[in-house]
Protein backbone atom coordinates (compact mmCIF):
# COMPACT_ATOMS: atom_id res chain seq x y z
CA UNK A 1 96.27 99.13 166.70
CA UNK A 2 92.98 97.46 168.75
CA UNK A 3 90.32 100.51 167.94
CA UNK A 4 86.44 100.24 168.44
CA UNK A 5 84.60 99.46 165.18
CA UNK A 6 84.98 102.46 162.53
CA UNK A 7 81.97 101.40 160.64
CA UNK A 8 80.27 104.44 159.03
CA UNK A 9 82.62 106.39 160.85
CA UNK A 10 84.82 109.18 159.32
CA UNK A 11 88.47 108.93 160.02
CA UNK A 12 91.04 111.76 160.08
CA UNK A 13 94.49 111.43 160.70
CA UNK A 14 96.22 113.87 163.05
CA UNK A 15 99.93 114.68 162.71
CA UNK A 16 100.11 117.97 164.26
CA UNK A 17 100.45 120.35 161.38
CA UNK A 18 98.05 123.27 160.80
CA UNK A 19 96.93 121.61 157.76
CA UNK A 20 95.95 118.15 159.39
CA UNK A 21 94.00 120.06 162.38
CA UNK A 22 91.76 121.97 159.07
CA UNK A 23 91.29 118.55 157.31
CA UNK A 24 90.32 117.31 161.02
CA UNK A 25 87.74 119.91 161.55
CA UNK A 26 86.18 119.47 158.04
CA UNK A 27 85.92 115.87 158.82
CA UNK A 28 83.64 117.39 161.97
CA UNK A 29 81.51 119.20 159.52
CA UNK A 30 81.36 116.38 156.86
CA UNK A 31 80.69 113.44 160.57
CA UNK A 32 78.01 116.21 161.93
CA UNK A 33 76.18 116.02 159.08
CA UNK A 34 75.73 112.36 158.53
CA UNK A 35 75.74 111.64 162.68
CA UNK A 36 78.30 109.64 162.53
CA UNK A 37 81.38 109.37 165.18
CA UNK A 38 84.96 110.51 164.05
CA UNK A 39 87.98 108.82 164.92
CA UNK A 40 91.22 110.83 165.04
CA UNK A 41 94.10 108.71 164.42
CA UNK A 42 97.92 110.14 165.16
CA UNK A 43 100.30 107.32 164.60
CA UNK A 44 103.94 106.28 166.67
CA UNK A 45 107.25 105.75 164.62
CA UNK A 46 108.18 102.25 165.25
CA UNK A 47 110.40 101.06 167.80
CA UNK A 48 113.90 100.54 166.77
CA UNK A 49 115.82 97.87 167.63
CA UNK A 50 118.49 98.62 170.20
CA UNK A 51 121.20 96.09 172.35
CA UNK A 52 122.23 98.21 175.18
CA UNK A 53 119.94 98.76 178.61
CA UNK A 54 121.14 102.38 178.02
CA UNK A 55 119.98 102.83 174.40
CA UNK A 56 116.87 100.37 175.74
CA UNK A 57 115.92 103.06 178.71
CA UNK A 58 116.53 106.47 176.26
CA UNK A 59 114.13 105.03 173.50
CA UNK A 60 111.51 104.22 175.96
CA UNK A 61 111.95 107.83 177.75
CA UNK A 62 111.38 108.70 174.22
CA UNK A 63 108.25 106.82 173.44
CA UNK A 64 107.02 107.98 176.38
CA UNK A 65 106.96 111.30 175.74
CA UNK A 66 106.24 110.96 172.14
CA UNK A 67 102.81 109.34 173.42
CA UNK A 68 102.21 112.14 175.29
CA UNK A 69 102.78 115.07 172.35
CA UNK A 70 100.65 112.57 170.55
CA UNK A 71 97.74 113.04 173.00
CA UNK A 72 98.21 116.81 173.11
CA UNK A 73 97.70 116.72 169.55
CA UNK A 74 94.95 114.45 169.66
CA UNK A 75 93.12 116.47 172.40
CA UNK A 76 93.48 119.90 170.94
CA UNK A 77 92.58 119.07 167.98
CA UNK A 78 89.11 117.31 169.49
CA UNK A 79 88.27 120.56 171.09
CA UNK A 80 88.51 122.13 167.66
CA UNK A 81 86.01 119.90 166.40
CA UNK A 82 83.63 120.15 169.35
CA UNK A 83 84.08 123.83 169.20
CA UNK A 84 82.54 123.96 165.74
CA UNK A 85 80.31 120.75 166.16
CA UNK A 86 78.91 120.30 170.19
CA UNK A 87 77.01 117.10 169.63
CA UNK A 88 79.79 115.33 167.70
CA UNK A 89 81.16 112.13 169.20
CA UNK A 90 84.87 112.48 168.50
CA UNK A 91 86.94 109.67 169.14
CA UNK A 92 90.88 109.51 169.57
CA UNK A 93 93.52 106.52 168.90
CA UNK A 94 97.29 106.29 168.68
CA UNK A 95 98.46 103.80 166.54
CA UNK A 96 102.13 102.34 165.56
CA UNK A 97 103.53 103.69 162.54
CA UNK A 98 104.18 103.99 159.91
CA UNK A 99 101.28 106.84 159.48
CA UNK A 100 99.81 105.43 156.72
CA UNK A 101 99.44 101.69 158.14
CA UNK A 102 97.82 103.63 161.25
CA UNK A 103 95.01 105.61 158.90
CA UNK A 104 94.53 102.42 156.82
CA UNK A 105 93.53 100.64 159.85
CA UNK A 106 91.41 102.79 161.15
CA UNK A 107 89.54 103.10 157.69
CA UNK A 108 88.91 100.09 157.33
CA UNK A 109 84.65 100.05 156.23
CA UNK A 110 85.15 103.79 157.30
CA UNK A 111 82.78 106.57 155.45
CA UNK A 112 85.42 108.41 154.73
CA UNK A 113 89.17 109.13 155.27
CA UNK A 114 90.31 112.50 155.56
CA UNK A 115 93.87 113.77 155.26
CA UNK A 116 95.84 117.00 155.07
CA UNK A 117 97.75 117.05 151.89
CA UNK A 118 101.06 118.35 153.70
CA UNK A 119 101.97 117.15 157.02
CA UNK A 120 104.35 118.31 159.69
CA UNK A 121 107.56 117.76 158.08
CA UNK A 122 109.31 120.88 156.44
CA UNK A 123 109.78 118.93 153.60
CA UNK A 124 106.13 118.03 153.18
CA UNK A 125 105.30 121.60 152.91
CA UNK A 126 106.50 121.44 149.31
CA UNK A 127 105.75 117.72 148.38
CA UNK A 128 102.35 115.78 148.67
CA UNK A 129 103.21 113.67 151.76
CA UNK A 130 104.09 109.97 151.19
CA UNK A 131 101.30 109.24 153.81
CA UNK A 132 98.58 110.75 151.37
CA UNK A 133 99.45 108.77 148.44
CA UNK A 134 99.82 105.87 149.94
CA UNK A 135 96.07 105.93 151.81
CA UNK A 136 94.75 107.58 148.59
CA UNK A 137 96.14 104.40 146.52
CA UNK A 138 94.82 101.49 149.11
CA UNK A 139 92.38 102.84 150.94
CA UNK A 140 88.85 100.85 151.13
CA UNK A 141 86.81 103.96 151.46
CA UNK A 142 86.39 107.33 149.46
CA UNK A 143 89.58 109.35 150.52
CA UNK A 144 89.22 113.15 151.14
CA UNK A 145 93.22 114.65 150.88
CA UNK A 146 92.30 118.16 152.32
CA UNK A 147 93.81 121.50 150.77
CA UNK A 148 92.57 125.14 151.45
CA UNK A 149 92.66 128.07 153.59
CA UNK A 150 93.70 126.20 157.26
CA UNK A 151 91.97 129.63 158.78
CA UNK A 152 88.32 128.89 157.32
CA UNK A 153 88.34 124.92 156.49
CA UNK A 154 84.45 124.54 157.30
CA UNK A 155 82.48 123.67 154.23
CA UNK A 156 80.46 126.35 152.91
CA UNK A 157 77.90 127.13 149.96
CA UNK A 158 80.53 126.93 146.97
CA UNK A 159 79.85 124.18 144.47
CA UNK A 160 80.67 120.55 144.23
CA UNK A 161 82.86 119.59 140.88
CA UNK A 162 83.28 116.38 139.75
CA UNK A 163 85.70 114.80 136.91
CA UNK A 164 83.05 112.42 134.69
CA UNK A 165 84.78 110.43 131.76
CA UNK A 166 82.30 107.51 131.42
CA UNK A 167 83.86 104.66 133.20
CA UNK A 168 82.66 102.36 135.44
CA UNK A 169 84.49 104.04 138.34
CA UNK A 170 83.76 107.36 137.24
CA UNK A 171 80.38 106.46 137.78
CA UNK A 172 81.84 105.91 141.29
CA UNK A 173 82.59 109.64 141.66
CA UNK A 174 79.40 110.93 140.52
CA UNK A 175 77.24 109.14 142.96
CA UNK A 176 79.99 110.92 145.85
CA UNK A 177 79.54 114.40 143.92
CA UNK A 178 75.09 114.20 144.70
CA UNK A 179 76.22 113.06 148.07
CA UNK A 180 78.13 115.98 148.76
CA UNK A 181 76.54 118.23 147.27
CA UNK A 182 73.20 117.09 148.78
CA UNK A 183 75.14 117.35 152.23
CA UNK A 184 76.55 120.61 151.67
CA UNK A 185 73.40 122.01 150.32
CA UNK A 186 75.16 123.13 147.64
CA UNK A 187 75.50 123.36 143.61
CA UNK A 188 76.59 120.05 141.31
CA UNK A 189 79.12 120.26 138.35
CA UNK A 190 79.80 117.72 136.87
CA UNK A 191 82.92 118.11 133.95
CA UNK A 192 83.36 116.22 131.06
CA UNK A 193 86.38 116.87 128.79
CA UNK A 194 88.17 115.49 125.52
CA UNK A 195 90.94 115.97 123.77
CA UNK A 196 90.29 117.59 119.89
CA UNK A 197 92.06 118.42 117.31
CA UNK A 198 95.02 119.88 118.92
CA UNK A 199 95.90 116.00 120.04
CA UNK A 200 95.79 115.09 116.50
CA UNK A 201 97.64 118.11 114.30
CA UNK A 202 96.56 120.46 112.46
CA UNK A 203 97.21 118.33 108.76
CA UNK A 204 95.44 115.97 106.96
CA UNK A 205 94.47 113.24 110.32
CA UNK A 206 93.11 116.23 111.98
CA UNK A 207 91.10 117.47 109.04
CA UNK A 208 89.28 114.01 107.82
CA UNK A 209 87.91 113.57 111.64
CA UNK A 210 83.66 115.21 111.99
CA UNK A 211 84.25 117.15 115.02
CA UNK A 212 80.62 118.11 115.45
CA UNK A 213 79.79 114.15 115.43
CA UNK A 214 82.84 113.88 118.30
CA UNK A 215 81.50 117.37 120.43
CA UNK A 216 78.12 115.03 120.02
CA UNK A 217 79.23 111.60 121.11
CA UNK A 218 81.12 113.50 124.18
CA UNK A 219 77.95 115.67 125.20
CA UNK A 220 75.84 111.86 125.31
CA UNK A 221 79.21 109.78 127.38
CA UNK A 222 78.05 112.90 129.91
CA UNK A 223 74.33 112.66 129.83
CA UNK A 224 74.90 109.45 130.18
CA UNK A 225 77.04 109.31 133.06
CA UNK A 226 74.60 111.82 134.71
CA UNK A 227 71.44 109.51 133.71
CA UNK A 228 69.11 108.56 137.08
CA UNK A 229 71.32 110.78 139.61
CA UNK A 230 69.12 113.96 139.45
CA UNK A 231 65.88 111.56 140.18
CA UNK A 232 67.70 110.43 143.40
CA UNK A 233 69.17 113.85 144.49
CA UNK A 234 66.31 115.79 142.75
CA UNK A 235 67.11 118.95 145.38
CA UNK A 236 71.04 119.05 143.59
CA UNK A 237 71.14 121.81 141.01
CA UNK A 238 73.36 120.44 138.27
CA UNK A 239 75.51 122.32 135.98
CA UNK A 240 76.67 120.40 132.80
CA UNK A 241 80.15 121.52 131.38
CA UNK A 242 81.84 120.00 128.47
CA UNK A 243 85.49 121.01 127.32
CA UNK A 244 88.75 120.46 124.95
CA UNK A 245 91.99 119.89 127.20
CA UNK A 246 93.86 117.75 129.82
CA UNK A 247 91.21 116.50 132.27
CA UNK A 248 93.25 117.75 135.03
CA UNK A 249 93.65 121.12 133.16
CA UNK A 250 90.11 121.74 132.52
CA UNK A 251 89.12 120.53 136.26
CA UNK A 252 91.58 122.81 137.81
CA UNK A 253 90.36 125.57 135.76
CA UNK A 254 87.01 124.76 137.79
CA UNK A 255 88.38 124.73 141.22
CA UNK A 256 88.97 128.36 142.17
CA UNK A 257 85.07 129.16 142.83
CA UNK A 258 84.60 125.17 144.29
CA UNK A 259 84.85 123.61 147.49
CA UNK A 260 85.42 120.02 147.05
CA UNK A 261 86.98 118.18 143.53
CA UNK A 262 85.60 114.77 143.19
CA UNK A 263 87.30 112.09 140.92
CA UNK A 264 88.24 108.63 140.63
CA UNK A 265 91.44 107.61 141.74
CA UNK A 266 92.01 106.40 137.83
CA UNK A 267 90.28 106.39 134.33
CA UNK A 268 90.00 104.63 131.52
CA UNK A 269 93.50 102.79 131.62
CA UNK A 270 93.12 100.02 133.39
CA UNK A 271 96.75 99.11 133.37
CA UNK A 272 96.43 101.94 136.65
CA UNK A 273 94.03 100.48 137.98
CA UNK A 274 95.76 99.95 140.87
CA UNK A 275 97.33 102.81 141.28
CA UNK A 276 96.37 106.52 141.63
CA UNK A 277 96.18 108.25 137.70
CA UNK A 278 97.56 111.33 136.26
CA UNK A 279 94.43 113.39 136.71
CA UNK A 280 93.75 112.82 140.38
CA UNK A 281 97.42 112.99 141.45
CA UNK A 282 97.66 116.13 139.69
CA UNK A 283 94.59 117.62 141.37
CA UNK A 284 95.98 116.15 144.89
CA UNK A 285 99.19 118.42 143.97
CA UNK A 286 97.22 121.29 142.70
CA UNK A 287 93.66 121.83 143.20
CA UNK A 288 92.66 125.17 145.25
CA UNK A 289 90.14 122.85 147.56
CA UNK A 290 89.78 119.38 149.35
CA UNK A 291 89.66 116.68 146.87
CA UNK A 292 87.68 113.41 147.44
CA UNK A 293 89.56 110.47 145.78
CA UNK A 294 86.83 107.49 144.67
CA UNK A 295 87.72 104.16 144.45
CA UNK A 296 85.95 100.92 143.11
CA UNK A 297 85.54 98.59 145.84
């Protein structure tokens, strides 16, 4: 795909669905903001392979006209955007598929990628697209996979949550959390959680541990994280929470009252390193709000 330079600009891929045209138009907010250009990017299935002039001349009738659904997508979607941000300088490109090659592309030293978590395919309605993960695992910028209310997608004065766990790429996440939250204007909180004594048993294992030492070491892995951040975003109000559970369980329990989850695209395990972990695919399958996927670079 031969695109203009998408340095510092936010990409959004375009499919179509409801759900892509919201995450578009929250990309507007998020590029209006910043002042920086966005690039919508619809992608073209690949050309088959065909040995007949017949087959030859229906499959390019068909590309043809794919192109041009493509660019009815693309330009409705722009006027979306412009409707809710004037001065934005939207951009469009068509790109061959698959759809994820085409967003990777175009992300490439992006801001920011944004996707809708379902796409246009009935089956996608009930699954998290194929097209998600796979941007959300490789992606070289911060990936955004977009989930709400498709009717009111804008952001809006709710609070910014953020997974910390004290690694290196959590650390990651926290500095996107002030960002956002500085952007939006908006409230900071910033969730630590651990697993107690329900991990352990109830016997003997679970009765030798000092669980007010443990509650203590926790509370200082999230001061800790949180060290230096409030000095650069001094305006972000921060709310500290500390819990027992799941990590995913005790940030979705966050999420109903937020409007952006922000985590990193793994933990501690660095045998996932490469790959997306348990807590942020979980939130990308459940979490009430767009959630902003940061990865170590």
């Amino acid at each position: 795909m031969s695109t203009p330079s998408t340095r510092k600009a936010v990409v959004a891929g375009v499919d179509g669905s409801d759900t892509a045209a919201a995450a578009a138009r929250w990309a507007g907010a998020v590029a209006a903001r910043i002042d920086a250009p966005l690039h919508l990017v619809h992608s073209m299935p690949s050309e088959g392979i065909f040995y007949s002039e017949a087959a030859v001349l229906i499959q390019s009738q068909m590309m043809d006209q794919l192109r041009k659904d493509g660019e009815k997508v693309l330009a409705d979607v722009a006027d979306l955007v412009r409707a809710d941000h004037p001065d934005v300088e939207v951009q469009s490109f068509i790109g061959p598929g698959p759809a994820a090659s085409a967003v990777l592309e175009a992300a490439d030293d992006a801001r920011v990628a944004v996707l809708g978590a379902t796409g246009a395919g009935a089956i996608e309605n009930f699954l998290l697209g194929s097209t998600v993960v796979r941007v959300a695992n490789h992606a070289s910028c911060p990936v955004v996979v977009w989930r709400g209310d498709t009717s009111n997608p804008l952001p809006d004065h709710r609070p910014v949550v953020v997974g910390v766990d004290g690694s290196e790429l959590s650390s990651t996440a926290v500095r996107y959390a002030f960002e956002y939250a500085q952007l939006f204007g908006t409230p900071l909180i910033a969730v630590h959680s651990w697993i107690g004594d329900a991990a352990l048993g109830v016997g003997a294992t679970a009765a030798l541990v000092d669980w007010d030492a443990v509650a203590e070491s926790e509370s200082a892995v999230l001061a800790e994280s949180l060290a230096g951040w409030h000095e650069k975003y001094p305006d972000v109000e921060v709310r500290r929470v500390i819990d027992r559970g799941p990590a995913a369980k005790v940030l979705l329990s966050h999420l109903p009252d937020a409007q952006l989850a922000v985590v990193g695209s793994h933990g501690r395990n660095q045998f996932t390193a490469a790959l997306l972990g348990s807590t942020s695919q979980n939130l990308l399958h459940n979490a009430p709000c767009p959630v902003l996927v940061a990865r170590k670079i």
